[in-house]
PDB file of N, CA and C in Angstrom:
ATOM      1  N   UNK A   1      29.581 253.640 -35.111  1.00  0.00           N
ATOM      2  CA  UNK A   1      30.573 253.166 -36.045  1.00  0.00           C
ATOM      3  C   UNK A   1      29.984 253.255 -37.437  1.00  0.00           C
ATOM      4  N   UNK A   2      30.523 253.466 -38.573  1.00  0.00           N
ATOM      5  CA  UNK A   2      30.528 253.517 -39.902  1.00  0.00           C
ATOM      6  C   UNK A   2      30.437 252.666 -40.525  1.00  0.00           C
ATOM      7  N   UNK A   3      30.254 252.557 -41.971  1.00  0.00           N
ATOM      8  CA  UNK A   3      30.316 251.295 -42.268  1.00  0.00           C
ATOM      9  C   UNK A   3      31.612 250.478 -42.555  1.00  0.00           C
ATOM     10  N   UNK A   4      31.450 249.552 -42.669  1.00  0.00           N
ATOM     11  CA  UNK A   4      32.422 248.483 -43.333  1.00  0.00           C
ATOM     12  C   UNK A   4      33.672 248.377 -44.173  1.00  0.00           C
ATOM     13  N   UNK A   5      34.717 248.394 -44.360  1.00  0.00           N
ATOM     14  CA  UNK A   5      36.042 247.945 -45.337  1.00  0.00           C
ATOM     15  C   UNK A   5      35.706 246.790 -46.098  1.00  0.00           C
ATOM     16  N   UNK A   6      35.543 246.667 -47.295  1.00  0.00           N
ATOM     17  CA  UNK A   6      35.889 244.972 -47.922  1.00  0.00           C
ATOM     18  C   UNK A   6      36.994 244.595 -47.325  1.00  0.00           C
ATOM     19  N   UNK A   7      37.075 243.454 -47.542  1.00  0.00           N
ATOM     20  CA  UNK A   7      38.569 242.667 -46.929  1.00  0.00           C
ATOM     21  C   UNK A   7      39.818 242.987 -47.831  1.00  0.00           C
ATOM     22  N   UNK A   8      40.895 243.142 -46.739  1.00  0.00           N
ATOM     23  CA  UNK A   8      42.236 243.034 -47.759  1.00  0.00           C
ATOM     24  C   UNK A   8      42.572 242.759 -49.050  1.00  0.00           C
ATOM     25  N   UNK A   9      42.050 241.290 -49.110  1.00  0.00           N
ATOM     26  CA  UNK A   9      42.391 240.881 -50.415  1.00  0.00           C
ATOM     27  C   UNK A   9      41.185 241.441 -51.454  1.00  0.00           C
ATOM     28  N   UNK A  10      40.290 242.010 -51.424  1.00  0.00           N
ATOM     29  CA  UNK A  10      39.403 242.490 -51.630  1.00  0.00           C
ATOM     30  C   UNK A  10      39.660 243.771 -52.978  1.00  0.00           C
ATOM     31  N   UNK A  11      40.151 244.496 -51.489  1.00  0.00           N
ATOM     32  CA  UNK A  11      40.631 245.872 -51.890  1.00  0.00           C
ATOM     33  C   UNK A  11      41.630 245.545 -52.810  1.00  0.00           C
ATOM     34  N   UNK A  12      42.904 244.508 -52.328  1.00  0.00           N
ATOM     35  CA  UNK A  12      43.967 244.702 -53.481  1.00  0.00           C
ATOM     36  C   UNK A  12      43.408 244.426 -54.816  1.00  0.00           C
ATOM     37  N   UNK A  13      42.315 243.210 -54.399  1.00  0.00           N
ATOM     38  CA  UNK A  13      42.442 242.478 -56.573  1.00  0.00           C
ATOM     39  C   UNK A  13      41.430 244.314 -56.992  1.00  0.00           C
ATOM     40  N   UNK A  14      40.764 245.051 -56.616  1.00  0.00           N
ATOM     41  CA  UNK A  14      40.019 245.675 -56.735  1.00  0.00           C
ATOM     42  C   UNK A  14      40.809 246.881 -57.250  1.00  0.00           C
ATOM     43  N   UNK A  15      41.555 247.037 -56.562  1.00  0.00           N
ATOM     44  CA  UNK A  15      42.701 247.928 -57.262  1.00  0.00           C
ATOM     45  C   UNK A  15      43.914 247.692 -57.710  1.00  0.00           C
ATOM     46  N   UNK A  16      44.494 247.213 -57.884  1.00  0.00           N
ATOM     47  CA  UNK A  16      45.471 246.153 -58.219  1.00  0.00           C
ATOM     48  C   UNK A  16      46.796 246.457 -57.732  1.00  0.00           C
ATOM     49  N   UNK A  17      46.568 246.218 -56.176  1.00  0.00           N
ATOM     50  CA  UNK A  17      48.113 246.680 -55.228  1.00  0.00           C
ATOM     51  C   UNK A  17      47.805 245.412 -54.243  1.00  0.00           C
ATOM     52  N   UNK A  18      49.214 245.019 -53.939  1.00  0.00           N
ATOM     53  CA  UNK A  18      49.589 244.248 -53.130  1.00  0.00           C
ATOM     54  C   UNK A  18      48.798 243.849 -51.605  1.00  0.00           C
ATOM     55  N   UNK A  19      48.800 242.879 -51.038  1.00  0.00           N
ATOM     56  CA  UNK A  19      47.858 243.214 -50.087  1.00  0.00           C
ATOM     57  C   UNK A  19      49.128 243.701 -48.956  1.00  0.00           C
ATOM     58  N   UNK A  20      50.128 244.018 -48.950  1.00  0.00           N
ATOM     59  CA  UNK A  20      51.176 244.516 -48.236  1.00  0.00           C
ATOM     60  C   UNK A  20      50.392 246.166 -48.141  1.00  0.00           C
ATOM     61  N   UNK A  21      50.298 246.456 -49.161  1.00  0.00           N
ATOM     62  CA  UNK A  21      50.171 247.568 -49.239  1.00  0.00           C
ATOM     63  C   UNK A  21      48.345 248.422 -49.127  1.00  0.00           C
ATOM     64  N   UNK A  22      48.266 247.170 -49.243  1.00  0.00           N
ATOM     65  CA  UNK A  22      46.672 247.441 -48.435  1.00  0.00           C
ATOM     66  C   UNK A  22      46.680 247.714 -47.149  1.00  0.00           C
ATOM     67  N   UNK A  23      47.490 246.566 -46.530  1.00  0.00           N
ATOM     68  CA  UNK A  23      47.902 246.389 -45.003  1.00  0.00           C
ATOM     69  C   UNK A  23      48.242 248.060 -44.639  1.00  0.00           C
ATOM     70  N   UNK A  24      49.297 248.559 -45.465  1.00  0.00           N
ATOM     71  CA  UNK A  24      50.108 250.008 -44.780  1.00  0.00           C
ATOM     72  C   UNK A  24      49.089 250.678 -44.990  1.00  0.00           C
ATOM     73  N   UNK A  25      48.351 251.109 -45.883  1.00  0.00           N
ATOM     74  CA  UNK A  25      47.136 252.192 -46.098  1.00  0.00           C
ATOM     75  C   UNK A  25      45.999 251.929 -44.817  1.00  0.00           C
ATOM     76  N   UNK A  26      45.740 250.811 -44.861  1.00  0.00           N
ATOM     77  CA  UNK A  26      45.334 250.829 -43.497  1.00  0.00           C
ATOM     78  C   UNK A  26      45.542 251.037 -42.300  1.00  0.00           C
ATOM     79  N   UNK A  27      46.591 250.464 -42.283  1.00  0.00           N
ATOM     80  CA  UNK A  27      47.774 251.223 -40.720  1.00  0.00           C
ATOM     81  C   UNK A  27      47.480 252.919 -40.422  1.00  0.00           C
ATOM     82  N   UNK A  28      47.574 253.211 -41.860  1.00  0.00           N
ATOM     83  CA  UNK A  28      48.031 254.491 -42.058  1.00  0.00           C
ATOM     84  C   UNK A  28      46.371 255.279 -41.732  1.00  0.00           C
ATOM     85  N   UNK A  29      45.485 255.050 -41.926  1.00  0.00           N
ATOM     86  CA  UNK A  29      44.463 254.993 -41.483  1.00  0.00           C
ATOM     87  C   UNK A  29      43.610 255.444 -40.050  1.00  0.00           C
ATOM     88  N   UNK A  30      44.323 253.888 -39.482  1.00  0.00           N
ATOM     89  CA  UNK A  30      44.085 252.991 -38.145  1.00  0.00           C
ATOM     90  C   UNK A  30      45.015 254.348 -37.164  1.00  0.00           C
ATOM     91  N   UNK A  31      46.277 254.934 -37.621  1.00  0.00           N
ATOM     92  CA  UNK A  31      46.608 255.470 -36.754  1.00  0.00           C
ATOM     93  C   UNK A  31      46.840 256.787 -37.246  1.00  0.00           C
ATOM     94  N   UNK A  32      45.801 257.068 -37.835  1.00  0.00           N
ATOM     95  CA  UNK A  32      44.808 258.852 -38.136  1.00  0.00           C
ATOM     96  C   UNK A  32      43.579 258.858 -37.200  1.00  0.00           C
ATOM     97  N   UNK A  33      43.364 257.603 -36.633  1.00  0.00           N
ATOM     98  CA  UNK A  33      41.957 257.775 -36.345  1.00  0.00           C
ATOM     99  C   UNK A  33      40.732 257.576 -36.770  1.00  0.00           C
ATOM    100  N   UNK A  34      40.636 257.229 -38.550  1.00  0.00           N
ATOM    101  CA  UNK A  34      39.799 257.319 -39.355  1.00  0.00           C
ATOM    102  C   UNK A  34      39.200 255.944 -39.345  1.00  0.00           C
ATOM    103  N   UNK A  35      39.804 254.972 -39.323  1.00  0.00           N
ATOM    104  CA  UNK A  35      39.330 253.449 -39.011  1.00  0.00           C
ATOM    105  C   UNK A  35      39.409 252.878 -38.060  1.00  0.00           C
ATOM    106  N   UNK A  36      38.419 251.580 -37.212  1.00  0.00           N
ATOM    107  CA  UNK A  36      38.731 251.091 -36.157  1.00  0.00           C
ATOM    108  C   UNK A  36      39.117 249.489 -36.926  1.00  0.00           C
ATOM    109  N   UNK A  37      39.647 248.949 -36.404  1.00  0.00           N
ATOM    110  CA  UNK A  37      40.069 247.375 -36.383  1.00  0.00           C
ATOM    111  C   UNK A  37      39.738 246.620 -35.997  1.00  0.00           C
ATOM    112  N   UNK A  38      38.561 245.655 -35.709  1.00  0.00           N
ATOM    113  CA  UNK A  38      37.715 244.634 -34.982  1.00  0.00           C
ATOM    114  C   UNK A  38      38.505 242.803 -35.248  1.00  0.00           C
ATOM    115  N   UNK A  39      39.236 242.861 -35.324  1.00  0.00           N
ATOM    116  CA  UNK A  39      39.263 241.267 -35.734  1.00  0.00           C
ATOM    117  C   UNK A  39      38.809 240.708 -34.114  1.00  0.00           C
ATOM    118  N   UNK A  40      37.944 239.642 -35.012  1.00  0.00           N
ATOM    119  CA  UNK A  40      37.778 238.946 -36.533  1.00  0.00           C
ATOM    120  C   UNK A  40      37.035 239.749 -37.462  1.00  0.00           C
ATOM    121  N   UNK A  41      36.247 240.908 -36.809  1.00  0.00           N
ATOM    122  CA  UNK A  41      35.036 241.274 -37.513  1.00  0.00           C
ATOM    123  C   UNK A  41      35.335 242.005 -38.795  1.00  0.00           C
ATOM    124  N   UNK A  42      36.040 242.534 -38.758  1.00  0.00           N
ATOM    125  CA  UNK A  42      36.743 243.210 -40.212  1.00  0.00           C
ATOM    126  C   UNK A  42      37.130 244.897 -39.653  1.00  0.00           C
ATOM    127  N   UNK A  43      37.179 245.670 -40.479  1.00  0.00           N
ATOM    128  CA  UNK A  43      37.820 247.129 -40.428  1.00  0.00           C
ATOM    129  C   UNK A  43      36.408 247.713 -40.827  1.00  0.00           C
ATOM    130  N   UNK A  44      36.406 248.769 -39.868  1.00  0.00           N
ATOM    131  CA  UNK A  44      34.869 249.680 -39.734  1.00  0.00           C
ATOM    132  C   UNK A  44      35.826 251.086 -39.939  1.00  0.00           C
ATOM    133  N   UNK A  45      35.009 252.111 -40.429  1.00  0.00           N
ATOM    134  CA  UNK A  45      35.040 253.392 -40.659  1.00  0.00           C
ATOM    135  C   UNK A  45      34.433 254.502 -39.656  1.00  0.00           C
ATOM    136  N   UNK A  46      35.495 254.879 -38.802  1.00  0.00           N
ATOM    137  CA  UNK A  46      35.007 255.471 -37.591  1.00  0.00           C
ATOM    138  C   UNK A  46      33.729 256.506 -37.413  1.00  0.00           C
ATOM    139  N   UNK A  47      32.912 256.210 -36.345  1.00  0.00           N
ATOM    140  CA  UNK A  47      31.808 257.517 -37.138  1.00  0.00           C
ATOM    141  C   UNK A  47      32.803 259.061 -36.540  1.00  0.00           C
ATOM    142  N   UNK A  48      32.305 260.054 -37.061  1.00  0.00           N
ATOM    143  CA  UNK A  48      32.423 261.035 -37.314  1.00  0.00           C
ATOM    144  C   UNK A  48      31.534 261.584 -35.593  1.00  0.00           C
ATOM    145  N   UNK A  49      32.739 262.634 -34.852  1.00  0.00           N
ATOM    146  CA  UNK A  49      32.700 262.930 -33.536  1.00  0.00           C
ATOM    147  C   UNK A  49      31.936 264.071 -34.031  1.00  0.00           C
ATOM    148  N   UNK A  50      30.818 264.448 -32.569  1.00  0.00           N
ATOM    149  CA  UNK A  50      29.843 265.673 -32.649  1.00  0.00           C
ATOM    150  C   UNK A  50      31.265 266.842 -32.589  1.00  0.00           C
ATOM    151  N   UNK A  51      30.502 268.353 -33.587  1.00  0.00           N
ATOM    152  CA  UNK A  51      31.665 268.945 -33.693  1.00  0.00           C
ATOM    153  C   UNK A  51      30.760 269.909 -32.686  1.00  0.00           C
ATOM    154  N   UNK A  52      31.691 271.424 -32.168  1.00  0.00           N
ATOM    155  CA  UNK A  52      30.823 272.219 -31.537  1.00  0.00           C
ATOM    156  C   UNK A  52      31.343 273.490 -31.823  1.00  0.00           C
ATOM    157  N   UNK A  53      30.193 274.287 -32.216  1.00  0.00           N
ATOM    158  CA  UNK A  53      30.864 275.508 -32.724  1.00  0.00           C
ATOM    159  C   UNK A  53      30.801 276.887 -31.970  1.00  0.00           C
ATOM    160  N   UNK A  54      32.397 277.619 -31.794  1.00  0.00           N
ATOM    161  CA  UNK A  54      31.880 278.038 -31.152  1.00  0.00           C
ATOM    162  C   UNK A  54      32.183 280.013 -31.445  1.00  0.00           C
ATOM    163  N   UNK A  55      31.591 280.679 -30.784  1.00  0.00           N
ATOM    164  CA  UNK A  55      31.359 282.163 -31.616  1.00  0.00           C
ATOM    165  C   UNK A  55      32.462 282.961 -31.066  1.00  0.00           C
ATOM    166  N   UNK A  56      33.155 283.626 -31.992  1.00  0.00           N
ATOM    167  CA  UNK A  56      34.198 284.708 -30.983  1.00  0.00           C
ATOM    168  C   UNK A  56      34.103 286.139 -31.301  1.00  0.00           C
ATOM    169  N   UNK A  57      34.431 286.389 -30.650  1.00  0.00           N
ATOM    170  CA  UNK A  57      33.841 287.733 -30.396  1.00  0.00           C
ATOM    171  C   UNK A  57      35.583 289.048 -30.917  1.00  0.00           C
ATOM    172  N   UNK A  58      35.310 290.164 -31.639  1.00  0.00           N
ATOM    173  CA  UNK A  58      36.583 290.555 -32.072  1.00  0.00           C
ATOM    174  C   UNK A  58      37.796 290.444 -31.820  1.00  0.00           C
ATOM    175  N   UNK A  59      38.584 290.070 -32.149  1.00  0.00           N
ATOM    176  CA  UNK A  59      40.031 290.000 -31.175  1.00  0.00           C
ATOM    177  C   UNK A  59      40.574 289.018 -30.472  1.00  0.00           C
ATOM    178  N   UNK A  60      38.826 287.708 -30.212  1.00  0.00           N
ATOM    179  CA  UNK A  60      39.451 286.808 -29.797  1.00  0.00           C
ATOM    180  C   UNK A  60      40.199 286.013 -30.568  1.00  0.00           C
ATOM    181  N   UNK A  61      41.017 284.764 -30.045  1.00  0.00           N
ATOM    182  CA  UNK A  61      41.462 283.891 -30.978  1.00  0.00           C
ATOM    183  C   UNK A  61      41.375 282.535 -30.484  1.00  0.00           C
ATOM    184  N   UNK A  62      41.333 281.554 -31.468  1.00  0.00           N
ATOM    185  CA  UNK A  62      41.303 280.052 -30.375  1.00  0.00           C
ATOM    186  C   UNK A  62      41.976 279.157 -31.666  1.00  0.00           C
ATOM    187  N   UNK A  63      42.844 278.691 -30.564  1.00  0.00           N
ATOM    188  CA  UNK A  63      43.758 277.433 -31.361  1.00  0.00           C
ATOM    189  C   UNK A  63      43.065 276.078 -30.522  1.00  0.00           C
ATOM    190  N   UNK A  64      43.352 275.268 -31.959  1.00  0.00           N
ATOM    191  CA  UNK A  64      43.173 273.765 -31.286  1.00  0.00           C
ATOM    192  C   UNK A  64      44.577 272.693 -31.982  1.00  0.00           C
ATOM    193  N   UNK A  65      44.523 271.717 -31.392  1.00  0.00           N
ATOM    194  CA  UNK A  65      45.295 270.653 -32.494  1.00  0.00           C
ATOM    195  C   UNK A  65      44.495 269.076 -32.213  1.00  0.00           C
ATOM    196  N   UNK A  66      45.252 268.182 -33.138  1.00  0.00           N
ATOM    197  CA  UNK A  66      44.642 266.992 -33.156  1.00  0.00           C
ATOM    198  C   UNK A  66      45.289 266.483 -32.082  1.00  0.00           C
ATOM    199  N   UNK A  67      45.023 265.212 -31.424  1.00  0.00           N
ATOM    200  CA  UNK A  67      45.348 264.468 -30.401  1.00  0.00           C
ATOM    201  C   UNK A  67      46.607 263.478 -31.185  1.00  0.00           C
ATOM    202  N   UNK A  68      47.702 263.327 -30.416  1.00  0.00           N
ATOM    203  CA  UNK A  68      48.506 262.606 -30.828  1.00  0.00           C
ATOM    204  C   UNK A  68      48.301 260.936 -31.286  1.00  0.00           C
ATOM    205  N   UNK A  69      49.006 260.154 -31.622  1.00  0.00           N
ATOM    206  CA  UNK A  69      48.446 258.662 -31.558  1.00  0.00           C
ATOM    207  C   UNK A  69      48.142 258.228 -30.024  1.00  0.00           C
ATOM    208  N   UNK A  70      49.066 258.496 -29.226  1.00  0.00           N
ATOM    209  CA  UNK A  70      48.844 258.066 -28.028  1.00  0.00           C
ATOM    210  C   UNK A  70      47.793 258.603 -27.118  1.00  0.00           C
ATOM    211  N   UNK A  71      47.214 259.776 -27.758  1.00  0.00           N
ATOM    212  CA  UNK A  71      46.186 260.343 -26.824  1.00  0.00           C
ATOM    213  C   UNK A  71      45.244 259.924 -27.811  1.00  0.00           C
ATOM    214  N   UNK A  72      45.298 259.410 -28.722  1.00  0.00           N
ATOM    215  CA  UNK A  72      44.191 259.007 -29.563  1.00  0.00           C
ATOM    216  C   UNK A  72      43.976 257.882 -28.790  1.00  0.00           C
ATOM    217  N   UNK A  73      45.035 256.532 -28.599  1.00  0.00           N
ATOM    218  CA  UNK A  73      44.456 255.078 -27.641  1.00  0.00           C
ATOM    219  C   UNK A  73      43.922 255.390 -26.594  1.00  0.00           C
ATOM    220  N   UNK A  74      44.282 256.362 -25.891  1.00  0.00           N
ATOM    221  CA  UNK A  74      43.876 256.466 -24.609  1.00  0.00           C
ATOM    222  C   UNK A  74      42.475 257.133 -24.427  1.00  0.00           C
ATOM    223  N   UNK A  75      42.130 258.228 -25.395  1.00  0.00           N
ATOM    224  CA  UNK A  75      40.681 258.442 -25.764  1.00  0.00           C
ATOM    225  C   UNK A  75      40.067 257.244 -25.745  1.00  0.00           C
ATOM    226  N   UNK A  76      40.155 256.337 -27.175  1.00  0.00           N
ATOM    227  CA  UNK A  76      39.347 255.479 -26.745  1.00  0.00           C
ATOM    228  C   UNK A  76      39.347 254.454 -26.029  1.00  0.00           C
ATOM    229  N   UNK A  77      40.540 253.948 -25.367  1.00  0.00           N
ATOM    230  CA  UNK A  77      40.204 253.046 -24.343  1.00  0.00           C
ATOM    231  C   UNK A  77      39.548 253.446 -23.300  1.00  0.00           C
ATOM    232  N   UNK A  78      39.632 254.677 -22.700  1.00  0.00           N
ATOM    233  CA  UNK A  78      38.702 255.621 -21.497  1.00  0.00           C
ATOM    234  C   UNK A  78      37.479 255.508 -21.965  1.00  0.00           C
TER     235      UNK A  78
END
């Protein structure tokens, strides 16, 4: 795990937005994947997954996509 979020109210007086709207940026966040949510403990910054690279050879091609929200919970609850 990554480091740390200041707290809500934190972030708002810090930038000077609502803590409503702290709340949604975080949501917005939380369900990219990019943050985890611990309460009580506060909001952590997800670490960063091993990437793997891999070589293709002429002609090949390789698609990927991101995991949906729901295959995102289920990643990490597994």
């Amino acid at each position: 795990m990554g480091g740390s979020l200041p707290s809500e109210l934190r972030l708002a007086q810090e930038y000077g937005l609502s803590r409503t709207s702290v709340r949604q940026v975080v949501a917005l966040l939380r369900s990219e994947g990019l943050v985890i949510v611990e309460p009580p403990r506060g909001t952590f910054v997800r670490a960063t997954e091993p990437t793997e690279t891999v070589t293709l050879l002429k002609g090949d091609t390789a698609t990927a996509r991101m995991p949906a929200p729901a295959e995102r919970r289920e990643l990490e609850d597994g």
